[in-house]
PDB file of N, CA and C in Angstrom:
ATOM      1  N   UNK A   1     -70.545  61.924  27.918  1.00  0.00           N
ATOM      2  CA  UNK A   1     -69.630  61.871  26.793  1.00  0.00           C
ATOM      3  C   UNK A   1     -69.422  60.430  26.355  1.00  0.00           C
ATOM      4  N   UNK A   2     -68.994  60.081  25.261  1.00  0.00           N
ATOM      5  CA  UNK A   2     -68.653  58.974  24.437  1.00  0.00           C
ATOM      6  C   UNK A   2     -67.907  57.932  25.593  1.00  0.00           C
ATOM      7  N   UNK A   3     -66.335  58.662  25.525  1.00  0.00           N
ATOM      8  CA  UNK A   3     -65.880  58.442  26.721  1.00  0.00           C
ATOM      9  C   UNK A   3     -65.966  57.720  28.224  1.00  0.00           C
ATOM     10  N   UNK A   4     -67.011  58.907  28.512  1.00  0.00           N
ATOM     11  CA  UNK A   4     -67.430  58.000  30.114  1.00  0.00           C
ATOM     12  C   UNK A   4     -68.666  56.941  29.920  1.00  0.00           C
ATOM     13  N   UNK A   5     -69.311  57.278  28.863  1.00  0.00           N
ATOM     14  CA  UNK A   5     -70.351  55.995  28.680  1.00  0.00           C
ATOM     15  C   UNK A   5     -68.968  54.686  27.865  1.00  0.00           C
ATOM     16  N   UNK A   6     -68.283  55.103  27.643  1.00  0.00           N
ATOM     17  CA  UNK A   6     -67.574  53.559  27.122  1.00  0.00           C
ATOM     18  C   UNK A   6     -66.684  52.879  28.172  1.00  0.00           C
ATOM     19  N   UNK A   7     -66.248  54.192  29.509  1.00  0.00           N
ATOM     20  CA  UNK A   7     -65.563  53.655  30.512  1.00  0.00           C
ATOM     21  C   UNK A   7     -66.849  53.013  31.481  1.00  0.00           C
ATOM     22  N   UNK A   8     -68.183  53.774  31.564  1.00  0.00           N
ATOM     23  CA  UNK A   8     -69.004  52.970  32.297  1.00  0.00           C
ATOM     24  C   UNK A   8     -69.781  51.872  32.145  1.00  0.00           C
ATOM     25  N   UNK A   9     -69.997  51.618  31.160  1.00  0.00           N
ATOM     26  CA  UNK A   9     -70.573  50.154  30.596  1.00  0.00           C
ATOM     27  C   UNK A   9     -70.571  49.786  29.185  1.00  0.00           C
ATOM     28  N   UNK A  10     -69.353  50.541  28.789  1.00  0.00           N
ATOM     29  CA  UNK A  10     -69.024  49.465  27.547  1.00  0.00           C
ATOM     30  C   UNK A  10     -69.922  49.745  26.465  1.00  0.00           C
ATOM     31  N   UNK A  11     -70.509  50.658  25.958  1.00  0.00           N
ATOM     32  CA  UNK A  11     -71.358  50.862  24.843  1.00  0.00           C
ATOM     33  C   UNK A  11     -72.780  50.005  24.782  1.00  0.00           C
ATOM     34  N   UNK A  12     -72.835  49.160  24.804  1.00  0.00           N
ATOM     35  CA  UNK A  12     -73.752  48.208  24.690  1.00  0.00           C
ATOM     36  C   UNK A  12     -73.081  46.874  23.996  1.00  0.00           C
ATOM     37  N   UNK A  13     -74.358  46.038  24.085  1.00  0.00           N
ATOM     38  CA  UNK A  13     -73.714  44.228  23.751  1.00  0.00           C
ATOM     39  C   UNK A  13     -73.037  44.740  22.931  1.00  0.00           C
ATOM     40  N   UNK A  14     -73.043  45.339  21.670  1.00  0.00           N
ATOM     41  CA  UNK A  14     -72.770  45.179  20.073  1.00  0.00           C
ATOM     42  C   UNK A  14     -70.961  45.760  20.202  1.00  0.00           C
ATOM     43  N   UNK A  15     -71.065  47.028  21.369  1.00  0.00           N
ATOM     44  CA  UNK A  15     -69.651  47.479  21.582  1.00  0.00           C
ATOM     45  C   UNK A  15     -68.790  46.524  22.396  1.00  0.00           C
ATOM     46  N   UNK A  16     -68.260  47.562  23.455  1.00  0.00           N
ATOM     47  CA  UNK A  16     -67.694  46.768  24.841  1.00  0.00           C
ATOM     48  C   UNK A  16     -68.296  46.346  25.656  1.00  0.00           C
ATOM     49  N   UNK A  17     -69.117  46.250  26.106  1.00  0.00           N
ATOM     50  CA  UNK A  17     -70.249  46.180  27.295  1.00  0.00           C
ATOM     51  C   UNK A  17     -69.744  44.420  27.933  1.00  0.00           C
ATOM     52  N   UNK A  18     -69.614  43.347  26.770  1.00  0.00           N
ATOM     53  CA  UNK A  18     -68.973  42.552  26.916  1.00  0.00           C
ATOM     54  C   UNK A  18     -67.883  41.838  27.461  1.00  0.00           C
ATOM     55  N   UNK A  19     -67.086  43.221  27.832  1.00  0.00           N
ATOM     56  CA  UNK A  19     -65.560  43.263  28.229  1.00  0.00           C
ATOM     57  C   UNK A  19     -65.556  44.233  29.847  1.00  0.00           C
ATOM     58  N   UNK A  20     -67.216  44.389  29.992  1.00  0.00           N
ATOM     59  CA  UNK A  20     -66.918  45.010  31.292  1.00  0.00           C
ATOM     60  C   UNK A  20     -67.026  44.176  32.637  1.00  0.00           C
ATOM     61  N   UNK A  21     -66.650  44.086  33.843  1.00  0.00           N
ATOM     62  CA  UNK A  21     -66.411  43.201  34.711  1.00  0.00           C
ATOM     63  C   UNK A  21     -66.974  43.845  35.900  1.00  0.00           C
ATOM     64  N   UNK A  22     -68.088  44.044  36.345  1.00  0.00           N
ATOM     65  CA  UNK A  22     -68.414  44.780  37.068  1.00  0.00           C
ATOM     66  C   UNK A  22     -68.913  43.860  38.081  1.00  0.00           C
ATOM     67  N   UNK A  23     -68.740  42.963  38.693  1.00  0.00           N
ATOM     68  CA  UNK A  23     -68.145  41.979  39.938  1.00  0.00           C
ATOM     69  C   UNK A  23     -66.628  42.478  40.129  1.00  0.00           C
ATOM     70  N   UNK A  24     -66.007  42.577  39.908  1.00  0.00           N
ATOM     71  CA  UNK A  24     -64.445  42.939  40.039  1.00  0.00           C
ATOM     72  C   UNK A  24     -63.868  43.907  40.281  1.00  0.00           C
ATOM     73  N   UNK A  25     -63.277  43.878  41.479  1.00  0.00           N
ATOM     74  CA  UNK A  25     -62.740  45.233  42.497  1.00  0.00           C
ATOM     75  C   UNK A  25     -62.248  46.478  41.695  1.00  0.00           C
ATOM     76  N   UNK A  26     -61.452  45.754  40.857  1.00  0.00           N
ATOM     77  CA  UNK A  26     -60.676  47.246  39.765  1.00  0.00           C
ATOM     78  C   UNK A  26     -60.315  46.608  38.484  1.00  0.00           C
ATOM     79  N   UNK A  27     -61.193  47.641  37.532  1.00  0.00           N
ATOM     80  CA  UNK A  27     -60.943  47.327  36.257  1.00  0.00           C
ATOM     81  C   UNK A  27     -60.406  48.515  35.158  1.00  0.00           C
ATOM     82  N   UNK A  28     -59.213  48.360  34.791  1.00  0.00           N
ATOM     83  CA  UNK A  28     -58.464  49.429  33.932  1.00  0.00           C
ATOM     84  C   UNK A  28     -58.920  49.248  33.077  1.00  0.00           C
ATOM     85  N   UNK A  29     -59.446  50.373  31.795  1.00  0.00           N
ATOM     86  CA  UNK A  29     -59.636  49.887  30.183  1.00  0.00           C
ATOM     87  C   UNK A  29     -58.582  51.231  29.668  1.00  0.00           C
ATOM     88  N   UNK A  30     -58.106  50.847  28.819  1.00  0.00           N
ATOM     89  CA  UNK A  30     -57.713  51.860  27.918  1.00  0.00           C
ATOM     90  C   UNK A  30     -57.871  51.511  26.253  1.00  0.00           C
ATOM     91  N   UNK A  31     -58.656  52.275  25.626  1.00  0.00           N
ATOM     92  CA  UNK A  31     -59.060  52.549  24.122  1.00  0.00           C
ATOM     93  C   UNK A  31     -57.701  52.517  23.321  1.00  0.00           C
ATOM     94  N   UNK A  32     -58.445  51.915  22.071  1.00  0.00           N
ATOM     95  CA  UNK A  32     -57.407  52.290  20.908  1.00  0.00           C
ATOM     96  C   UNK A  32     -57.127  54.029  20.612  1.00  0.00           C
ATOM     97  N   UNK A  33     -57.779  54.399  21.176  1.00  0.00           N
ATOM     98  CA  UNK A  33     -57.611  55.906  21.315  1.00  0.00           C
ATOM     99  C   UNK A  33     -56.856  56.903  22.032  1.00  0.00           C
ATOM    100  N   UNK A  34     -56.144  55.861  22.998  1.00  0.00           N
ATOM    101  CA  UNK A  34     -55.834  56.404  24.131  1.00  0.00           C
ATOM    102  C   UNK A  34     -56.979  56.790  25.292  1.00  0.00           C
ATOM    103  N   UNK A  35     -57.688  56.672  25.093  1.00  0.00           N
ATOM    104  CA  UNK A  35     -58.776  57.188  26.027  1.00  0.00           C
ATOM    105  C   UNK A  35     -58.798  56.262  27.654  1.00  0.00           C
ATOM    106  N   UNK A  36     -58.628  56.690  28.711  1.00  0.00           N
ATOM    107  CA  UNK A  36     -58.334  55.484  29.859  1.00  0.00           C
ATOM    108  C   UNK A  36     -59.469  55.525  30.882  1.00  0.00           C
ATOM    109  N   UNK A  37     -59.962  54.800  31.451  1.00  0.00           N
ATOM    110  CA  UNK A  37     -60.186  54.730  32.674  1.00  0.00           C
ATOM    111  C   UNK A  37     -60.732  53.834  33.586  1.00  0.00           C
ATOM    112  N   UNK A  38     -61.463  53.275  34.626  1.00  0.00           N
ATOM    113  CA  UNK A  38     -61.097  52.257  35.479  1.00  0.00           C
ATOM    114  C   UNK A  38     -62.519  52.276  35.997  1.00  0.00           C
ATOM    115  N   UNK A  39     -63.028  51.123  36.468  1.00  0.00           N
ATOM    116  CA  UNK A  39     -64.561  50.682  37.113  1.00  0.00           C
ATOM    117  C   UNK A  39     -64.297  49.653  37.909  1.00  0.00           C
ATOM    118  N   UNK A  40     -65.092  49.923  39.348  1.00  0.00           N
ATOM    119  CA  UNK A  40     -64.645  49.231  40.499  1.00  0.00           C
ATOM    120  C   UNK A  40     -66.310  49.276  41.299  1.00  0.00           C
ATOM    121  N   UNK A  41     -65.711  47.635  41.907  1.00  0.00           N
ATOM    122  CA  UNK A  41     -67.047  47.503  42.079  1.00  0.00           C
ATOM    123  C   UNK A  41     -66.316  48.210  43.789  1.00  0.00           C
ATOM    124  N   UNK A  42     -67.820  49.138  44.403  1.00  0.00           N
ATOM    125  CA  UNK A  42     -67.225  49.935  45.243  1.00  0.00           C
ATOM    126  C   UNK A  42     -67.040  49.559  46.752  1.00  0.00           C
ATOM    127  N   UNK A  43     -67.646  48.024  47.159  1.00  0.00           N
ATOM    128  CA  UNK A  43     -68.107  47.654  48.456  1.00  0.00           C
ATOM    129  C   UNK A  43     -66.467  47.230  49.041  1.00  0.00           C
ATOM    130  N   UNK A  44     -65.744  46.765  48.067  1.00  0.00           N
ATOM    131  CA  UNK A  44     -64.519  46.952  48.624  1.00  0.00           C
ATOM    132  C   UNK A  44     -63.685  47.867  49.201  1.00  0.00           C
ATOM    133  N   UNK A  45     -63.730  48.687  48.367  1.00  0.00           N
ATOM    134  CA  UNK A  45     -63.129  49.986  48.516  1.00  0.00           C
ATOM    135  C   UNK A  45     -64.032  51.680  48.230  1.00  0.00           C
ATOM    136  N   UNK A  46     -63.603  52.717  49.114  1.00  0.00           N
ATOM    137  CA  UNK A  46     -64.356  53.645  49.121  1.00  0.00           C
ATOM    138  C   UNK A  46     -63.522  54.458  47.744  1.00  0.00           C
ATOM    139  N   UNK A  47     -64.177  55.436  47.167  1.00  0.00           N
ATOM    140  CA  UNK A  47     -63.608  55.827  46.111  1.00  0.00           C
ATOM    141  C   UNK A  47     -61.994  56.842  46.460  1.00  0.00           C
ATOM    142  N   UNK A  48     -61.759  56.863  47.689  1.00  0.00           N
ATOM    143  CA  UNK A  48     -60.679  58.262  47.658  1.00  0.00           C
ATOM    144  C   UNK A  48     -59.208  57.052  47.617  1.00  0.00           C
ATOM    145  N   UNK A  49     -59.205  56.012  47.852  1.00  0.00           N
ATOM    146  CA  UNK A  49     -58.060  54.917  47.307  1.00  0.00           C
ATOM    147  C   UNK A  49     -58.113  54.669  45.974  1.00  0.00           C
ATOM    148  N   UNK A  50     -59.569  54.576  45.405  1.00  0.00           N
ATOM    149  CA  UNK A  50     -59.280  54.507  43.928  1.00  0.00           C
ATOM    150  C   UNK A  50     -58.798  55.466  42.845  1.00  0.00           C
ATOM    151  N   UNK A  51     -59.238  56.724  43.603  1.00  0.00           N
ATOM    152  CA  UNK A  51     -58.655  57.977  43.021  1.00  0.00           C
ATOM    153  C   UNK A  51     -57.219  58.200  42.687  1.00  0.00           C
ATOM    154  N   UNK A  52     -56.664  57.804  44.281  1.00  0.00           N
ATOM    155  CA  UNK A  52     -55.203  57.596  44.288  1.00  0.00           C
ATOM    156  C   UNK A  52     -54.511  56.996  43.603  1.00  0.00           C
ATOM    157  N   UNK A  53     -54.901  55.507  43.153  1.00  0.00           N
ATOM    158  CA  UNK A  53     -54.678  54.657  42.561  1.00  0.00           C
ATOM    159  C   UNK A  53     -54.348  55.550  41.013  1.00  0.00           C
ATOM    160  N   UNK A  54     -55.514  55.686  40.545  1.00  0.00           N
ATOM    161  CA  UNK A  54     -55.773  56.326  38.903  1.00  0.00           C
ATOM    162  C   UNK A  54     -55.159  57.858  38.431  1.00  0.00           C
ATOM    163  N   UNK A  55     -54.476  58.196  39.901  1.00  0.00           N
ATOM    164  CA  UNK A  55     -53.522  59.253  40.291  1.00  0.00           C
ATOM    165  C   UNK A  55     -52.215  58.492  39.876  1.00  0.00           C
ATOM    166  N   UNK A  56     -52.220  57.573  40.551  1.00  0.00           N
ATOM    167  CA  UNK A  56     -50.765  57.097  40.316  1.00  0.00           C
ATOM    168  C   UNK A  56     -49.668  57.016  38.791  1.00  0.00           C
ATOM    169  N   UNK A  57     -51.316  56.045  38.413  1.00  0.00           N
ATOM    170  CA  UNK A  57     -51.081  55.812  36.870  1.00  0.00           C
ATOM    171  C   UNK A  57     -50.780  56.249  35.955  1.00  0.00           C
ATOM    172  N   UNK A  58     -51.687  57.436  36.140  1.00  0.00           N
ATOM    173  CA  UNK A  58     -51.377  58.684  35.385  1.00  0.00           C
ATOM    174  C   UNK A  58     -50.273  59.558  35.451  1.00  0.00           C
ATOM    175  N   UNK A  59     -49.834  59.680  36.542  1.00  0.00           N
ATOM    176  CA  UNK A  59     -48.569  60.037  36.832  1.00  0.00           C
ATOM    177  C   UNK A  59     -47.258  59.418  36.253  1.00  0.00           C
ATOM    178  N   UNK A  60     -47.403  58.513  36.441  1.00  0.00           N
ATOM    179  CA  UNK A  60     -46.230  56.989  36.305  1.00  0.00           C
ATOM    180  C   UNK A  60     -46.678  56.977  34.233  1.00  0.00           C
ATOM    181  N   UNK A  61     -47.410  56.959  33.858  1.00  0.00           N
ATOM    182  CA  UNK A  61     -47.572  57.224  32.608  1.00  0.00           C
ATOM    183  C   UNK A  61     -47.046  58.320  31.836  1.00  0.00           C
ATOM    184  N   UNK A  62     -47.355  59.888  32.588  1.00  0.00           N
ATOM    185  CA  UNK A  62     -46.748  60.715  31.704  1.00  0.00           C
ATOM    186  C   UNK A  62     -45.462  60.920  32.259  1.00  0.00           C
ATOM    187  N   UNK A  63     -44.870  60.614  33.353  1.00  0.00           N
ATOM    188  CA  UNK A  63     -43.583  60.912  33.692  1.00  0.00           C
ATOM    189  C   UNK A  63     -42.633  59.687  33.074  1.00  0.00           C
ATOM    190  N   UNK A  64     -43.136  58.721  32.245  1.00  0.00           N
ATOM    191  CA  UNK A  64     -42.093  57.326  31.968  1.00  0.00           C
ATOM    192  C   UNK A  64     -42.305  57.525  29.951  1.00  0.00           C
ATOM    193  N   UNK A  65     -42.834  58.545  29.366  1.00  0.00           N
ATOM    194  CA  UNK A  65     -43.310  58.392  28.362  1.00  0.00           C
ATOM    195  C   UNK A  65     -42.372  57.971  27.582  1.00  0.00           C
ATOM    196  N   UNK A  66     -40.685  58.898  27.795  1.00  0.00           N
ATOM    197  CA  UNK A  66     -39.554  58.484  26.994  1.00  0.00           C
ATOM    198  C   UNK A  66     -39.143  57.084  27.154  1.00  0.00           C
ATOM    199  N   UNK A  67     -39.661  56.593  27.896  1.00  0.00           N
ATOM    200  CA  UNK A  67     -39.002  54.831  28.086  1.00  0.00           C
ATOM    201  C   UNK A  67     -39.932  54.155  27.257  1.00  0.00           C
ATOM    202  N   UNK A  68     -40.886  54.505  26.849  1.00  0.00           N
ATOM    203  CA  UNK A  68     -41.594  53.347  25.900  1.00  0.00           C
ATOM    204  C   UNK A  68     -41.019  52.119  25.498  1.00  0.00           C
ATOM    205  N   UNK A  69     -41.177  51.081  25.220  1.00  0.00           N
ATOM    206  CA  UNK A  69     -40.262  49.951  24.699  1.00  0.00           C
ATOM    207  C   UNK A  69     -41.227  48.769  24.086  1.00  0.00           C
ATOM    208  N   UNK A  70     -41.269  48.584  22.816  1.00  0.00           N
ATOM    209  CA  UNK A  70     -42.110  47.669  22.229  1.00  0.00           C
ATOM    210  C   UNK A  70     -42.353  46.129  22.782  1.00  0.00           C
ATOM    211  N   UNK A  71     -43.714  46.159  22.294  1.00  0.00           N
ATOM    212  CA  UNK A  71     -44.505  44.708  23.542  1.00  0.00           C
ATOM    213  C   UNK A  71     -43.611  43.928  23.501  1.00  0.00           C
ATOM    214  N   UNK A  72     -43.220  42.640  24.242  1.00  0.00           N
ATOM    215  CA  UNK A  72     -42.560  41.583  24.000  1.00  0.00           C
ATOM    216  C   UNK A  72     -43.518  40.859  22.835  1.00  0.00           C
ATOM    217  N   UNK A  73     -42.933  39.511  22.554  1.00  0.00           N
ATOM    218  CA  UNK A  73     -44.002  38.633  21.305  1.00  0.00           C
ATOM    219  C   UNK A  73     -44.652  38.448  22.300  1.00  0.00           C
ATOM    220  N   UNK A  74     -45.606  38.322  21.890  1.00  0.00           N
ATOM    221  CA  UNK A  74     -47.180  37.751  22.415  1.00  0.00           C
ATOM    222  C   UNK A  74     -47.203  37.056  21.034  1.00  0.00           C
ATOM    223  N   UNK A  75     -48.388  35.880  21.781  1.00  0.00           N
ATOM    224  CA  UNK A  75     -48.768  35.093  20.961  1.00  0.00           C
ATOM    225  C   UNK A  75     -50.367  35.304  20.241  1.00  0.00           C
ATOM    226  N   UNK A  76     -50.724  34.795  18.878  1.00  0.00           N
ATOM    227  CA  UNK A  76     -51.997  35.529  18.683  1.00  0.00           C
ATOM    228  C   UNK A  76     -53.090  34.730  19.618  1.00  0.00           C
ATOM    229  N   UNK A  77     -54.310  35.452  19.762  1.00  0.00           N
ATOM    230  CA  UNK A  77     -55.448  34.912  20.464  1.00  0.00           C
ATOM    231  C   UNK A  77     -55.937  33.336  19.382  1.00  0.00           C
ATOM    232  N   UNK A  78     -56.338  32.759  20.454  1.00  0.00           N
ATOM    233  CA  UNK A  78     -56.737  31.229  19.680  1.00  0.00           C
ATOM    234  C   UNK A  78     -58.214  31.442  20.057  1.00  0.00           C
ATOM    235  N   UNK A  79     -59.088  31.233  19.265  1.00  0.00           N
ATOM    236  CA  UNK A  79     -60.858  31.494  19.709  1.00  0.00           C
ATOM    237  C   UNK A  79     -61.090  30.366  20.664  1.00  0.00           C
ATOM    238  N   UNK A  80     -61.752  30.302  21.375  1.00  0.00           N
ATOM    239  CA  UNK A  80     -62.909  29.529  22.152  1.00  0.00           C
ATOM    240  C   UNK A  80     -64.034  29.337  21.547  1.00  0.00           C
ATOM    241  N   UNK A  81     -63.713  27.817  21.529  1.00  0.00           N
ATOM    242  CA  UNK A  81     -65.358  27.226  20.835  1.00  0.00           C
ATOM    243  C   UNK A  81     -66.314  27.065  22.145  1.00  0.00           C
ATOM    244  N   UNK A  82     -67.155  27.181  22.237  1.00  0.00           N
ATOM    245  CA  UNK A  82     -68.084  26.818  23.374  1.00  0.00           C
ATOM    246  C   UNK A  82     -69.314  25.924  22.990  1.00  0.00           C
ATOM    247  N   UNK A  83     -69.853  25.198  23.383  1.00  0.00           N
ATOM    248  CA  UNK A  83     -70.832  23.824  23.541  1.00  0.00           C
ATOM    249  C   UNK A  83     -72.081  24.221  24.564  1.00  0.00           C
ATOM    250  N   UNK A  84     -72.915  25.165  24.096  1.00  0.00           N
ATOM    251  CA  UNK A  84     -73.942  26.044  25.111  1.00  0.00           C
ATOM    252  C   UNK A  84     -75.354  25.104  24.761  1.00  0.00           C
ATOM    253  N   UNK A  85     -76.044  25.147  25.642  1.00  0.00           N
ATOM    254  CA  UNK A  85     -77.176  24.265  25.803  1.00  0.00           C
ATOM    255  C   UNK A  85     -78.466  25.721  25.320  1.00  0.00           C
ATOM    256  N   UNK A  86     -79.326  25.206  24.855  1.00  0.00           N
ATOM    257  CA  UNK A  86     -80.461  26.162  24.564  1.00  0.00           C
ATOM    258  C   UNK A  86     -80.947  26.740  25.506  1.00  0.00           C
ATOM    259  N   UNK A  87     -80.846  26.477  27.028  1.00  0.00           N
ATOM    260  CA  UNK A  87     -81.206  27.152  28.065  1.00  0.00           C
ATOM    261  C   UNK A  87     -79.885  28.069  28.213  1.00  0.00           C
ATOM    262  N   UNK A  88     -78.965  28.138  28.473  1.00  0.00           N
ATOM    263  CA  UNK A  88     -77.790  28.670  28.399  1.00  0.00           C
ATOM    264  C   UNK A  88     -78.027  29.979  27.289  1.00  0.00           C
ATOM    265  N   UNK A  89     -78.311  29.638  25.891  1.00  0.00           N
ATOM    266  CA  UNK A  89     -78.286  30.415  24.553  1.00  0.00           C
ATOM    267  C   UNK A  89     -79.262  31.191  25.355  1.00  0.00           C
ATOM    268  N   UNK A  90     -80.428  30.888  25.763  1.00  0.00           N
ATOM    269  CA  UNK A  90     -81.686  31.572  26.118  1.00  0.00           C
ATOM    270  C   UNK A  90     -81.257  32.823  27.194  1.00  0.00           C
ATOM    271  N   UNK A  91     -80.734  32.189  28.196  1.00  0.00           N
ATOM    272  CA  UNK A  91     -79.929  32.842  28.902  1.00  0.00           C
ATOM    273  C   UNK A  91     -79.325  34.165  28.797  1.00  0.00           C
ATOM    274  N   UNK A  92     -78.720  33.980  27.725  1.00  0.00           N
ATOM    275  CA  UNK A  92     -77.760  34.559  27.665  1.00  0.00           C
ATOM    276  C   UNK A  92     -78.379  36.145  26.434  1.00  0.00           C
ATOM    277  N   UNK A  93     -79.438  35.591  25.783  1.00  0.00           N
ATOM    278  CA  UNK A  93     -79.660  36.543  25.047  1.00  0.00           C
ATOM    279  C   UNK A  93     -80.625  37.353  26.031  1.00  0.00           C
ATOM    280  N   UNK A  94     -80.962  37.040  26.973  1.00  0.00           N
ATOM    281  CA  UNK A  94     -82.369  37.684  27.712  1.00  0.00           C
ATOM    282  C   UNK A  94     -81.022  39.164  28.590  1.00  0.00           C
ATOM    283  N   UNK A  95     -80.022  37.832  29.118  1.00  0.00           N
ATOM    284  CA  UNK A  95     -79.262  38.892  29.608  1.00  0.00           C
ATOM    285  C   UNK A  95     -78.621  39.597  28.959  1.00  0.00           C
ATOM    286  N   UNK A  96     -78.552  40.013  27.471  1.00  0.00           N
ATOM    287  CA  UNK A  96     -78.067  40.727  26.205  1.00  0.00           C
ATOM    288  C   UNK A  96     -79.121  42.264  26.266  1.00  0.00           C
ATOM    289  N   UNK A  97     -80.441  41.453  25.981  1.00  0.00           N
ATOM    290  CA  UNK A  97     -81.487  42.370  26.113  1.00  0.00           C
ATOM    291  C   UNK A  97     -81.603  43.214  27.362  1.00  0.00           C
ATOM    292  N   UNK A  98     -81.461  42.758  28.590  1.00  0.00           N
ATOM    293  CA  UNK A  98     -81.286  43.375  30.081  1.00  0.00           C
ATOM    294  C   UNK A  98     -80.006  44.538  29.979  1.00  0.00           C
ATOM    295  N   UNK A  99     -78.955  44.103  29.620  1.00  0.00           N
ATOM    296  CA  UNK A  99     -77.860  45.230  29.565  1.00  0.00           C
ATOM    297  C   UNK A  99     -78.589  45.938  28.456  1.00  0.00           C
ATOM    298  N   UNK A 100     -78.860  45.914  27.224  1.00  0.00           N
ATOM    299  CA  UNK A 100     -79.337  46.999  26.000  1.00  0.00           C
ATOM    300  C   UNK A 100     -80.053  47.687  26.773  1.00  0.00           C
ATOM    301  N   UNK A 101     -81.292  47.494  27.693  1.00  0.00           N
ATOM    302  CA  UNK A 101     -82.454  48.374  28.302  1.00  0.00           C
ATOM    303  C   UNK A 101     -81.251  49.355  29.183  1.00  0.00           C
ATOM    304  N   UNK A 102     -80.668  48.645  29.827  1.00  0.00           N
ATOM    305  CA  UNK A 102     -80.171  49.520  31.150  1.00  0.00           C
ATOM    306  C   UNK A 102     -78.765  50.855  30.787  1.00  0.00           C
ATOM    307  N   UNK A 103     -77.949  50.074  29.439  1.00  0.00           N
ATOM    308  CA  UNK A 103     -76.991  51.061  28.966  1.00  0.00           C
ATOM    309  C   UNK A 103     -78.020  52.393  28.655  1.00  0.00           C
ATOM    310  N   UNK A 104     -79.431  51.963  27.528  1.00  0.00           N
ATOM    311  CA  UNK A 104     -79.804  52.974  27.172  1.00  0.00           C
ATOM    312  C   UNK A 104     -80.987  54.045  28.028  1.00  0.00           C
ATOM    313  N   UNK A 105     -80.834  53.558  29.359  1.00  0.00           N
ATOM    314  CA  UNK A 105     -81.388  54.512  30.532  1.00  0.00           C
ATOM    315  C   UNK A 105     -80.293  55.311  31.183  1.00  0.00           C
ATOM    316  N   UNK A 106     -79.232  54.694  31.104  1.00  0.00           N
ATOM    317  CA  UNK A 106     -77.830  55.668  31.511  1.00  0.00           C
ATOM    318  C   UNK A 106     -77.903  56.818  30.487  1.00  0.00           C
ATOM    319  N   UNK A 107     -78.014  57.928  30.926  1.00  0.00           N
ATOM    320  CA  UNK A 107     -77.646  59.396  30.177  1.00  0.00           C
ATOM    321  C   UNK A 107     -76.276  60.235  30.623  1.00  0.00           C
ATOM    322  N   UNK A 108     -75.207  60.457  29.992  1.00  0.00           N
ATOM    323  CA  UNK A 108     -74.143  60.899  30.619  1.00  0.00           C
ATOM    324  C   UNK A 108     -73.753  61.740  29.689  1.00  0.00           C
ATOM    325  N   UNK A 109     -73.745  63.013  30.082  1.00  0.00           N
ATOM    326  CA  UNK A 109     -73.394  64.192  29.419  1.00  0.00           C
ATOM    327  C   UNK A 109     -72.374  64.937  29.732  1.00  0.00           C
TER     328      UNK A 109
END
């Protein structure tokens, strides 16, 4: 589904794929859609704690719904300029092309 391919690697470069962290023990995403869910890299942890975990959330989410309370100010995002060397650029597009091959060998139905 749409869904679990956007919770598992982010669509591709052009989508999220960018925003996925897959070195990193536990990662929550939730969509402008509401759509939620979490990617963990697994050598830390076996999956029946992470379950629990995404148990919790969900729980603690629909049982707190009436408390909603609007964000505090946040401030807007300021861009990052970056100063990348042509080996770097090179880099970086090869590993662009490497995720495109591998999202589109994932089939998830």
């Amino acid at each position: 589904s749409l869904v679990a391919s956007e919770m598992m690697h982010g669509g591709g470069a052009a989508l999220n794929s960018g925003n996925r962290w897959f070195d990193k023990t536990l990662q929550f995403m939730v969509g402008a859609d509401g759509a939620c869910g979490l990617n963990y890299e697994h050598t830390t942890a076996e999956g029946p704690p992470i379950a629990a975990i995404m148990d919790h959330v969900l729980d603690y989410v629909g049982n707190n719904q009436k408390e909603q309370q609007p964000a505090s100010e946040v401030s807007a995002p300021q861009r990052l300029d970056f100063k990348l060397t042509d080996k770097a650029t090179k880099a970086i597009d090869r590993a662009t092309q490497e995720l495109e091959s591998l999202v589109k060998d994932v089939q998830v139905t």
